[in-house]
C-alpha atoms as a PDB file:
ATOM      1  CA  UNK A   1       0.000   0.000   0.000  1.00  0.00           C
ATOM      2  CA  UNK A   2       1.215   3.404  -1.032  1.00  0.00           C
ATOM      3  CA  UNK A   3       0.038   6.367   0.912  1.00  0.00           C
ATOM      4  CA  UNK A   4       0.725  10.172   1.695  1.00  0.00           C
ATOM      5  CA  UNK A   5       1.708  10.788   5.071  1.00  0.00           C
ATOM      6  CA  UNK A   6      -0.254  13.000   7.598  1.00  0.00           C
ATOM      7  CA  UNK A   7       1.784  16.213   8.955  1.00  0.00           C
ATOM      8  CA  UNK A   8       2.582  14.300  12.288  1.00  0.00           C
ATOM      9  CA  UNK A   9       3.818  11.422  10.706  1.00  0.00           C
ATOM     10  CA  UNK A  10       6.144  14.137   8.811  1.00  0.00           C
ATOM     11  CA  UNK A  11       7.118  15.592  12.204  1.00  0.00           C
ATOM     12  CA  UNK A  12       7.844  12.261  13.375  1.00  0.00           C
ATOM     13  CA  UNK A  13      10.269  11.108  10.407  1.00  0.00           C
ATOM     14  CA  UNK A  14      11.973  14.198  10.498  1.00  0.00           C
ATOM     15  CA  UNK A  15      12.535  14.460  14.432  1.00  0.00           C
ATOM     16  CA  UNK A  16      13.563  10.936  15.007  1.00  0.00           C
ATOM     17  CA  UNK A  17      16.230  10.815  12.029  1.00  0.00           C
ATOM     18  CA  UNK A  18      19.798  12.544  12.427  1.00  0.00           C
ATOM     19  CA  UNK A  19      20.753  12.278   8.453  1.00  0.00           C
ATOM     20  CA  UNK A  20      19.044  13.865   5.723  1.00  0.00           C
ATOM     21  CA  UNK A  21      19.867  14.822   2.234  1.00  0.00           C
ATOM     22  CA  UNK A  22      20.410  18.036   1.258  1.00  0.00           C
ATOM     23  CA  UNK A  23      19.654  19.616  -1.959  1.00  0.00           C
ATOM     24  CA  UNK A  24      21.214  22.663  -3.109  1.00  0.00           C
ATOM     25  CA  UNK A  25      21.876  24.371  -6.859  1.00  0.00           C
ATOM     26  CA  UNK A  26      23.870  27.107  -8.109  1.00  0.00           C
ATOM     27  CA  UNK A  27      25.379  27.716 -11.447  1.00  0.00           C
ATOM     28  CA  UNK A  28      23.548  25.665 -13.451  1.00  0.00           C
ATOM     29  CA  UNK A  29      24.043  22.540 -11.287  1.00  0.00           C
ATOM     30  CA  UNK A  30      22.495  20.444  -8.270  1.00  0.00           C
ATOM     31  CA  UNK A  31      24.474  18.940  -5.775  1.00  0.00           C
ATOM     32  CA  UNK A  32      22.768  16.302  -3.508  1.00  0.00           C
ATOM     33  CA  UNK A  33      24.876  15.727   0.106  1.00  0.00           C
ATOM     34  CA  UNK A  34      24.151  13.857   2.958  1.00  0.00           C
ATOM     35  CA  UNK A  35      24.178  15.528   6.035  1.00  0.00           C
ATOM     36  CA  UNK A  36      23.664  14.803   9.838  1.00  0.00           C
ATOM     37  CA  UNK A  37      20.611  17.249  11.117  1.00  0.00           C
ATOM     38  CA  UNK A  38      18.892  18.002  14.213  1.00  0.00           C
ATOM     39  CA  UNK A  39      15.311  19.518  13.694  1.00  0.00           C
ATOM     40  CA  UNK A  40      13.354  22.009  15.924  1.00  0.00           C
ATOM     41  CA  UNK A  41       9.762  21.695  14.416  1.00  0.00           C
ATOM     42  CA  UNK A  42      10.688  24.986  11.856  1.00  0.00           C
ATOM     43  CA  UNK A  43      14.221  24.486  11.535  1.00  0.00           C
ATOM     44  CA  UNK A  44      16.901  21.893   9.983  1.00  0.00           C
ATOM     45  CA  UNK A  45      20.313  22.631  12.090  1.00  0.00           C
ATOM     46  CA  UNK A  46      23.232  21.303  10.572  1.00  0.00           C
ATOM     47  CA  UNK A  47      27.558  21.871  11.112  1.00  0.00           C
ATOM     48  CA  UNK A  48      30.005  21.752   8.958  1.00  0.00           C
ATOM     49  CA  UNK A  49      32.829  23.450   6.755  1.00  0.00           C
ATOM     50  CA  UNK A  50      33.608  25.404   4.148  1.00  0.00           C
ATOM     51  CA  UNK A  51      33.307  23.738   0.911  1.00  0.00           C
ATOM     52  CA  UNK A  52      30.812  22.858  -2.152  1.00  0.00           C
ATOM     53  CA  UNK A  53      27.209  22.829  -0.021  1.00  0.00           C
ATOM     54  CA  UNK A  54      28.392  25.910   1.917  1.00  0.00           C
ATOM     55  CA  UNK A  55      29.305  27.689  -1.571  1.00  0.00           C
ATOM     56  CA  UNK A  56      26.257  27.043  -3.549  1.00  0.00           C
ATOM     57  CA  UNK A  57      23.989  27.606  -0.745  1.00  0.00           C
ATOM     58  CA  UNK A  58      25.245  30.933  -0.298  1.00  0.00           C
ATOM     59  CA  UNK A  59      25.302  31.733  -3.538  1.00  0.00           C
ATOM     60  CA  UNK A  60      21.352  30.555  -4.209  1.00  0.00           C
ATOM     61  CA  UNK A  61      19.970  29.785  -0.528  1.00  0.00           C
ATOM     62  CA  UNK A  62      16.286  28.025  -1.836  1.00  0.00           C
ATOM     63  CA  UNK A  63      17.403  23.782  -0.869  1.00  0.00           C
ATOM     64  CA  UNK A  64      15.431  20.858  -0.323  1.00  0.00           C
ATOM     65  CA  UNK A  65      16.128  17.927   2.318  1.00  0.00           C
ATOM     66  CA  UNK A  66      15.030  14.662   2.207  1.00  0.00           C
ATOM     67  CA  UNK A  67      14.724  12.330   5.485  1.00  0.00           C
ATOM     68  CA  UNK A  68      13.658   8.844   5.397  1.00  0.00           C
ATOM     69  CA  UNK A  69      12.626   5.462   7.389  1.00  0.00           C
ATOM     70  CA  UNK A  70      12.675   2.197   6.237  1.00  0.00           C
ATOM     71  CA  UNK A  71      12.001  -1.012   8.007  1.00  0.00           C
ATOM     72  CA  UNK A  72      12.791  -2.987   4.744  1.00  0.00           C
ATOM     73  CA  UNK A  73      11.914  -2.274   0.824  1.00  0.00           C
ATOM     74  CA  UNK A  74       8.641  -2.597   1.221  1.00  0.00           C
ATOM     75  CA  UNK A  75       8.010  -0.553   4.657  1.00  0.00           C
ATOM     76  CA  UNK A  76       9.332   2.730   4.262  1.00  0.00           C
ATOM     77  CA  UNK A  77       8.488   6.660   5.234  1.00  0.00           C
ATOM     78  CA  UNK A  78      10.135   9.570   2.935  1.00  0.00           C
ATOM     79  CA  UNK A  79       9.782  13.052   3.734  1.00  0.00           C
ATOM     80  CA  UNK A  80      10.929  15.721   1.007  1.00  0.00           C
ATOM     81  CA  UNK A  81      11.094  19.991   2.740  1.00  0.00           C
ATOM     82  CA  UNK A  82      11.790  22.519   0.638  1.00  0.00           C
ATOM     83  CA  UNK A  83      13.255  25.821   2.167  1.00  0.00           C
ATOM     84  CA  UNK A  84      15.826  28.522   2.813  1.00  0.00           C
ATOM     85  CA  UNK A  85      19.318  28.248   3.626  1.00  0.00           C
ATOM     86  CA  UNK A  86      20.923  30.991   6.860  1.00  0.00           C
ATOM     87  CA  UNK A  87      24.276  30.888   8.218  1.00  0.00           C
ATOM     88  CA  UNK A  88      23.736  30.892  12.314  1.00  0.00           C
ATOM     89  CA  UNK A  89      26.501  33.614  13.326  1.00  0.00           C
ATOM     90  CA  UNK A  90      25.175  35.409  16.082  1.00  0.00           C
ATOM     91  CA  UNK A  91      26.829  33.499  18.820  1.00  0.00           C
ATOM     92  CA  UNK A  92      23.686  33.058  20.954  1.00  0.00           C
ATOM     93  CA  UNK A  93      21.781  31.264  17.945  1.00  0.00           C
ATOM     94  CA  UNK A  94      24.856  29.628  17.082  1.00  0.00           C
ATOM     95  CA  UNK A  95      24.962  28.383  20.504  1.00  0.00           C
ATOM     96  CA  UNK A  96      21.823  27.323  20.861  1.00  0.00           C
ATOM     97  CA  UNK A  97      22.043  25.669  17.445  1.00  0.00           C
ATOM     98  CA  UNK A  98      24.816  23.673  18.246  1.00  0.00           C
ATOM     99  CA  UNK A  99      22.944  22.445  21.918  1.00  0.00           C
ATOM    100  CA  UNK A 100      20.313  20.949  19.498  1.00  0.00           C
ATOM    101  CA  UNK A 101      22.655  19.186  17.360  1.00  0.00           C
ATOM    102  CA  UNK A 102      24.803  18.262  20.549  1.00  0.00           C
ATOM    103  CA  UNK A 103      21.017  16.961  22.490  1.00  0.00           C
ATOM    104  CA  UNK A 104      20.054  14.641  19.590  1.00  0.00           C
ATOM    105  CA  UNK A 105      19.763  10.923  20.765  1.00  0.00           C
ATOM    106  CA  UNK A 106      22.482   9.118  18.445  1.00  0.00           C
ATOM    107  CA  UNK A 107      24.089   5.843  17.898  1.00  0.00           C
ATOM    108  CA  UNK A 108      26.626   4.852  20.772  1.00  0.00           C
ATOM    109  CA  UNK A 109      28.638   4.152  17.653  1.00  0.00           C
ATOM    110  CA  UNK A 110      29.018   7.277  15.469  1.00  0.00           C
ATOM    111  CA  UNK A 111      30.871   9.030  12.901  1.00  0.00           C
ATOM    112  CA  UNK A 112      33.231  12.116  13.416  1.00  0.00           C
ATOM    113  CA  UNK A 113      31.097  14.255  11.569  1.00  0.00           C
ATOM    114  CA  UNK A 114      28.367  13.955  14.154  1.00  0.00           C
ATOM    115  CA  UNK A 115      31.195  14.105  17.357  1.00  0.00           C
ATOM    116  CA  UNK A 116      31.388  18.188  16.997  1.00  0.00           C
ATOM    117  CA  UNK A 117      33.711  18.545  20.260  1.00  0.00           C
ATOM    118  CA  UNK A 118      36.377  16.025  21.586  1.00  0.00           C
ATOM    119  CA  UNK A 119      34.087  15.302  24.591  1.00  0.00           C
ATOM    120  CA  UNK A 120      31.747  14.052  22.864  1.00  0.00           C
ATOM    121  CA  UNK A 121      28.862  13.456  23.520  1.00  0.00           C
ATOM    122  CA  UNK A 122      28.905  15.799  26.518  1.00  0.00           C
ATOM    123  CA  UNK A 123      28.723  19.391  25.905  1.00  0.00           C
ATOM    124  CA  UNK A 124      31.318  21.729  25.777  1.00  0.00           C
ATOM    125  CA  UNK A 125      31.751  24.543  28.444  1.00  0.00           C
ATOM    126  CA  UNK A 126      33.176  27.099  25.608  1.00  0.00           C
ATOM    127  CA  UNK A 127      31.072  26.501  22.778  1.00  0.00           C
ATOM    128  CA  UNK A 128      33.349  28.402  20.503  1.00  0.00           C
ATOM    129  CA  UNK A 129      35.712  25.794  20.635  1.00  0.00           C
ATOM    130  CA  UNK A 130      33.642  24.029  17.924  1.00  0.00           C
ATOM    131  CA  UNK A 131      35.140  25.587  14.658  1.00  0.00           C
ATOM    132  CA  UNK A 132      33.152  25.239  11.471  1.00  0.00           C
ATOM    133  CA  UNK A 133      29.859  27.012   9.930  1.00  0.00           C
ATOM    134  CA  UNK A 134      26.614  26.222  11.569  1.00  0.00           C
ATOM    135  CA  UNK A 135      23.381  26.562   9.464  1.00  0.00           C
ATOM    136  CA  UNK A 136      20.053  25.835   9.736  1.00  0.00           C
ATOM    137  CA  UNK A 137      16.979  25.815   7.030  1.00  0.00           C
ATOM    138  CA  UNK A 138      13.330  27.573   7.440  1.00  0.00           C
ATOM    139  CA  UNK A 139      11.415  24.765   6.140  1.00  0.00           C
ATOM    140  CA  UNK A 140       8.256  26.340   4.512  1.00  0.00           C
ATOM    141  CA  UNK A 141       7.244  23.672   3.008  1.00  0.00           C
ATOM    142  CA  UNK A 142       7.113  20.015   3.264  1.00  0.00           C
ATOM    143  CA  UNK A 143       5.275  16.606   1.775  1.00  0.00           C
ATOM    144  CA  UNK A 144       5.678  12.797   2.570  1.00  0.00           C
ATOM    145  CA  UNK A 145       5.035   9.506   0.966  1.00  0.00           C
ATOM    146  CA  UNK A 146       4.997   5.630   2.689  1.00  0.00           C
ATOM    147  CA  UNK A 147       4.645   2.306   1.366  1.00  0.00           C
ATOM    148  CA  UNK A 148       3.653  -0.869   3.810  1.00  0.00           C
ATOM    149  CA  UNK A 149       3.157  -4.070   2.316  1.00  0.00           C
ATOM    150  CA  UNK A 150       1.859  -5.663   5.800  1.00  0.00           C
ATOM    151  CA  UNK A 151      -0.541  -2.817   6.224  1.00  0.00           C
ATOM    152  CA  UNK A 152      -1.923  -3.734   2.217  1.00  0.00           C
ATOM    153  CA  UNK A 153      -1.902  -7.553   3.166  1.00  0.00           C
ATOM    154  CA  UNK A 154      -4.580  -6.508   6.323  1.00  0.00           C
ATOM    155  CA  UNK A 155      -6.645  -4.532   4.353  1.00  0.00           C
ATOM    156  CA  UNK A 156      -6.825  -7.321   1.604  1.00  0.00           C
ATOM    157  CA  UNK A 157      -7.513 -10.026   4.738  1.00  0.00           C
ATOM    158  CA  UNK A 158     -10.600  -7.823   5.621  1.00  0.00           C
ATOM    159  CA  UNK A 159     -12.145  -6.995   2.630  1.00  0.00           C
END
């Protein structure tokens, strides 16, 4: 069974995961990145560094992220947001910003792009000892799809 999802099931996908794709174009071309994300409800808070993303986001700052689920091939939940790239400088946002990212519940086992300070996963007491560009996305829009084969094989039991 294919399906749209509801807006909490969107919520849901998108505040549970921790990596998205990211979607950005800029001079004629579309660059697609994985990224690890924490989400707020309006916002998509990411870190990172100087390089491609950060480039062609600043240069055109409309992206779209993708965040899925999938149980198998046949049970999955996608979730596509379109919205607008900004550069968290102030250094109470960017503070803030990096809490959320610091507060998400991870693997035990995780990669150094998610560890932002060398005690991770505990918080630093300086936050500007995490170097790098923090950024978040307005999401102002946002659609999802599912499919569940189990869910189809009920209905078809019932009918």
């Amino acid at each position: 069974m294919f399906g749209k999802l509801e807006a909490q099931e969107i919520e849901v996908v998108l505040s549970h995961q921790y990596i998205g794709r990211l979607g950005c174009s800029a001079g004629g071309r579309t660059y697609v990145v994985p990224i690890s994300y924490a989400y707020d409800g309006a916002y998509i808070y990411a870190h990172t560094h100087e390089g491609k993303k950060i480039e062609m986001m600043r240069e055109n700052p409309e992206v779209c992220f993708q965040a899925d689920t999938m149980e198998n091939m046949a049970s999955w939940k996608s979730v596509i947001c379109w919205g607008s790239f900004e550069e968290v400088t102030d250094e109470e946002a960017r503070t803030d910003a990096l809490k959320k990212l610091l507060a998400r519940e991870l693997p035990i086992i995780a990669s150094q792009t998610v560890k932002l300070t060398p005690s991770w996963p505990f918080q630093p007491h300086d936050f500007n000892v995490i170097k790098g560009i923090v950024f978040r996305i307005l999401i102002t829009e946002k659609t999802g799809r599912f499919e569940n084969i189990q869910k189809a094989a009920e209905m078809n039991t019932f009918v």
